[in-house]
C-alpha atoms as a PDB file:
ATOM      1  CA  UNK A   1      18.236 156.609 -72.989  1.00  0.00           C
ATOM      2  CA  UNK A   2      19.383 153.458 -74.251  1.00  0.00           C
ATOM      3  CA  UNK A   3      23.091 152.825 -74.982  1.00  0.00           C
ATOM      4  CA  UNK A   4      23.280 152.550 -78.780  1.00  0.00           C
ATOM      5  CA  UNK A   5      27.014 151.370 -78.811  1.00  0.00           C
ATOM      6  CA  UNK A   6      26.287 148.469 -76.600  1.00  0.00           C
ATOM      7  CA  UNK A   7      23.572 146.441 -78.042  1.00  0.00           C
ATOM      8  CA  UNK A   8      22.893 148.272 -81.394  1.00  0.00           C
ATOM      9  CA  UNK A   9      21.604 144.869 -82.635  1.00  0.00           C
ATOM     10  CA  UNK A  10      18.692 144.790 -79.664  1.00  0.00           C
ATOM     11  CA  UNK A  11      17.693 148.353 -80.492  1.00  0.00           C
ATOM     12  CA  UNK A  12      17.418 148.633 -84.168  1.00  0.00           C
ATOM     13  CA  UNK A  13      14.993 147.106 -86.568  1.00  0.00           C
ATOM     14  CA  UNK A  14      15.959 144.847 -89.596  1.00  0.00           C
ATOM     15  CA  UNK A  15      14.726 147.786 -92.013  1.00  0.00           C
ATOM     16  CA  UNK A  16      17.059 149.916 -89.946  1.00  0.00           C
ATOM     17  CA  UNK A  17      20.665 150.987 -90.776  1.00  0.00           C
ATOM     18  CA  UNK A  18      22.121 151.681 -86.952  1.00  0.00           C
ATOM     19  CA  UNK A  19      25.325 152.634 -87.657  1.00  0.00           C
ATOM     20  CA  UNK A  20      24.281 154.690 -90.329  1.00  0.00           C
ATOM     21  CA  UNK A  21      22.097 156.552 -87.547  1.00  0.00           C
ATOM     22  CA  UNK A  22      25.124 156.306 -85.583  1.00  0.00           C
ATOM     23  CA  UNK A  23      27.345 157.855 -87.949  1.00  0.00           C
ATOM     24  CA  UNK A  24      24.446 160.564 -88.365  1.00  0.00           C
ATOM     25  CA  UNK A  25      24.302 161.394 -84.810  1.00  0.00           C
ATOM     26  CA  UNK A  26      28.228 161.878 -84.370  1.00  0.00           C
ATOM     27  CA  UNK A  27      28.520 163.642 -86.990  1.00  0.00           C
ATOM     28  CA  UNK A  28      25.370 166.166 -85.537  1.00  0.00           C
ATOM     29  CA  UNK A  29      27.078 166.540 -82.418  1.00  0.00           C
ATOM     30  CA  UNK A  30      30.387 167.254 -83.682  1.00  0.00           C
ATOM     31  CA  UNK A  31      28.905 169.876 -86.442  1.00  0.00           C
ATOM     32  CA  UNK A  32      26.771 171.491 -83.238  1.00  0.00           C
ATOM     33  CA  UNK A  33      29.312 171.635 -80.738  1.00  0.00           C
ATOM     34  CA  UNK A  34      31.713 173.330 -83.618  1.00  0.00           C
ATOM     35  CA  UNK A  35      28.629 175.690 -84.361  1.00  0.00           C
ATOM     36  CA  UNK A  36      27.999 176.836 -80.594  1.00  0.00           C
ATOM     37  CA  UNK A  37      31.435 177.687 -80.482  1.00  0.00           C
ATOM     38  CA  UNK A  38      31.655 179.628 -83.920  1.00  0.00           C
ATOM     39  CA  UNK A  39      28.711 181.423 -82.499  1.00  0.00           C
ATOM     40  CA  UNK A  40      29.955 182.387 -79.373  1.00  0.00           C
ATOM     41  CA  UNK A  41      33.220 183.982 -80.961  1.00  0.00           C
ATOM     42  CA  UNK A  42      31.148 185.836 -83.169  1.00  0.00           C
ATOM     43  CA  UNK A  43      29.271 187.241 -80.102  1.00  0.00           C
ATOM     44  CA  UNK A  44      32.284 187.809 -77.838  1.00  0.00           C
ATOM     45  CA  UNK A  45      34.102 189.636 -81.141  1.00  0.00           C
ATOM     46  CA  UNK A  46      30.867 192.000 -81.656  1.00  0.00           C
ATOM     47  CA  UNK A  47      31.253 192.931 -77.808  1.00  0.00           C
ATOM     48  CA  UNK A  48      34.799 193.579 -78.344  1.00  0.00           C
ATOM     49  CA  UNK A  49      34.394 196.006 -81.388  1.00  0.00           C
ATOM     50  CA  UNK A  50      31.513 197.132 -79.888  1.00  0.00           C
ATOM     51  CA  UNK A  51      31.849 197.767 -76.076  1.00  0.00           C
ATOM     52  CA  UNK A  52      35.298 198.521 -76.289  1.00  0.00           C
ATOM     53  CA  UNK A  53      35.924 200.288 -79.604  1.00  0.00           C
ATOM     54  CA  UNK A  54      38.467 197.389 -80.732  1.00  0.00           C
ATOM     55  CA  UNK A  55      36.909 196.835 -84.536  1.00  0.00           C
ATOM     56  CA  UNK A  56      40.330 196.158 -85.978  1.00  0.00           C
ATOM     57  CA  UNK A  57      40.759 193.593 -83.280  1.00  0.00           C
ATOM     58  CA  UNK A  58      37.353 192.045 -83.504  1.00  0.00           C
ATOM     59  CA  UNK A  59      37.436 191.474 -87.786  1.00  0.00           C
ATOM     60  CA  UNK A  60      41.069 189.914 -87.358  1.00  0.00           C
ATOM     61  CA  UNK A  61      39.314 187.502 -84.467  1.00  0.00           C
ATOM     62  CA  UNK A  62      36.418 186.901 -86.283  1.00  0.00           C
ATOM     63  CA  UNK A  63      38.524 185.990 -89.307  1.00  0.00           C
ATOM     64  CA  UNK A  64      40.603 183.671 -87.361  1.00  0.00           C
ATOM     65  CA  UNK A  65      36.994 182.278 -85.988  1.00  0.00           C
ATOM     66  CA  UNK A  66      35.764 181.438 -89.173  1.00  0.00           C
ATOM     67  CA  UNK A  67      39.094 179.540 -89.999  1.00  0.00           C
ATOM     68  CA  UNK A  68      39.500 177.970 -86.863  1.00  0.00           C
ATOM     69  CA  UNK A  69      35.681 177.061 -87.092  1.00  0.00           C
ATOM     70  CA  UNK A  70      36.574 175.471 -90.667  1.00  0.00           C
ATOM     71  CA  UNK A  71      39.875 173.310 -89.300  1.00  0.00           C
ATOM     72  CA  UNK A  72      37.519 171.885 -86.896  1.00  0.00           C
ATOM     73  CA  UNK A  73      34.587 171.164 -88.959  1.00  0.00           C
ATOM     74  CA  UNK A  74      37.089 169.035 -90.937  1.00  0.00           C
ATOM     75  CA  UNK A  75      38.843 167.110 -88.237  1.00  0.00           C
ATOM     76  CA  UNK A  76      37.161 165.468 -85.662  1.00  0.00           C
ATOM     77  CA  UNK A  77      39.508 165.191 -83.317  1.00  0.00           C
ATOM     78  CA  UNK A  78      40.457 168.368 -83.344  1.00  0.00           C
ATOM     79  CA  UNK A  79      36.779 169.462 -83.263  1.00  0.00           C
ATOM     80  CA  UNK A  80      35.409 172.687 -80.795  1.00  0.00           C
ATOM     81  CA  UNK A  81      39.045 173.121 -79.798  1.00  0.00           C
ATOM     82  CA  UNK A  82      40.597 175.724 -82.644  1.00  0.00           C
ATOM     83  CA  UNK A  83      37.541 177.751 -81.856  1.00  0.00           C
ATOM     84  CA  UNK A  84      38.004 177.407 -78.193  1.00  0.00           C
ATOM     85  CA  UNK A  85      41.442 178.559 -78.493  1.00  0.00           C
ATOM     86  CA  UNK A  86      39.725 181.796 -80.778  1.00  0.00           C
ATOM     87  CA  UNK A  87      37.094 182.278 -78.168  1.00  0.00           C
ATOM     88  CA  UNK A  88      39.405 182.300 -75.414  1.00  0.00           C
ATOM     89  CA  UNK A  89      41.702 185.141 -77.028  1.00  0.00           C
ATOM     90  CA  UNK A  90      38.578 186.920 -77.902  1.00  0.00           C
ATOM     91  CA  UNK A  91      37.798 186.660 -74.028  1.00  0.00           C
ATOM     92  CA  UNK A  92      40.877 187.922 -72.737  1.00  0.00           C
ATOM     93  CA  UNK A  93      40.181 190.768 -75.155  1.00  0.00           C
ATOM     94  CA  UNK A  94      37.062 191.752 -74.095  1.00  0.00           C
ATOM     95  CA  UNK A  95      38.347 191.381 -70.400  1.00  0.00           C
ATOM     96  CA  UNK A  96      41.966 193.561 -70.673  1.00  0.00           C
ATOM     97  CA  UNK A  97      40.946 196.312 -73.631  1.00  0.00           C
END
């Protein structure tokens, strides 16, 4: 794959808007990599209120998810990490109930 940061002029066409696409593709990463993570608490909070009969737990977590998932949607620096932080608790969960 070419590096698009580098040399955006040698890659792109004159009709083209590169750091437009740029922009585009950050912004797609960021919004995936905050997705995958939302999804994976959601999965790891079902397996807690389902394998080990913690619902109460799980809605709380899943609640937090959703906010944490939110926070990082909105910042980008903070990003996957408020739902890492959700995911991990939801982990430890599943692991010590």
């Amino acid at each position: 794959m070419a590096d698009v940061k580098g040399g955006s002029a040698d890659i792109y066409h004159q009709e083209m808007d590169g750091p437009a696409h740029e922009r585009t593709y950050d912004r797609f990463t960021h919004f995936t990599t905050v997705g995958s993570v939302f999804v994976a608490c959601i999965v790891v909070g079902l397996a807690v209120g389902g394998i080990k009969h913690g619902w109460i737990s799980a809605i709380v977590m899943i609640v937090l998810a959703h906010i944490a998932t939110a926070v990082g949607l909105f910042s980008q620096s903070l990003a996957w990490r408020p739902g890492a932080v959700v995911l991990g608790l939801l982990a430890l969960m599943l692991l010590l109930y």
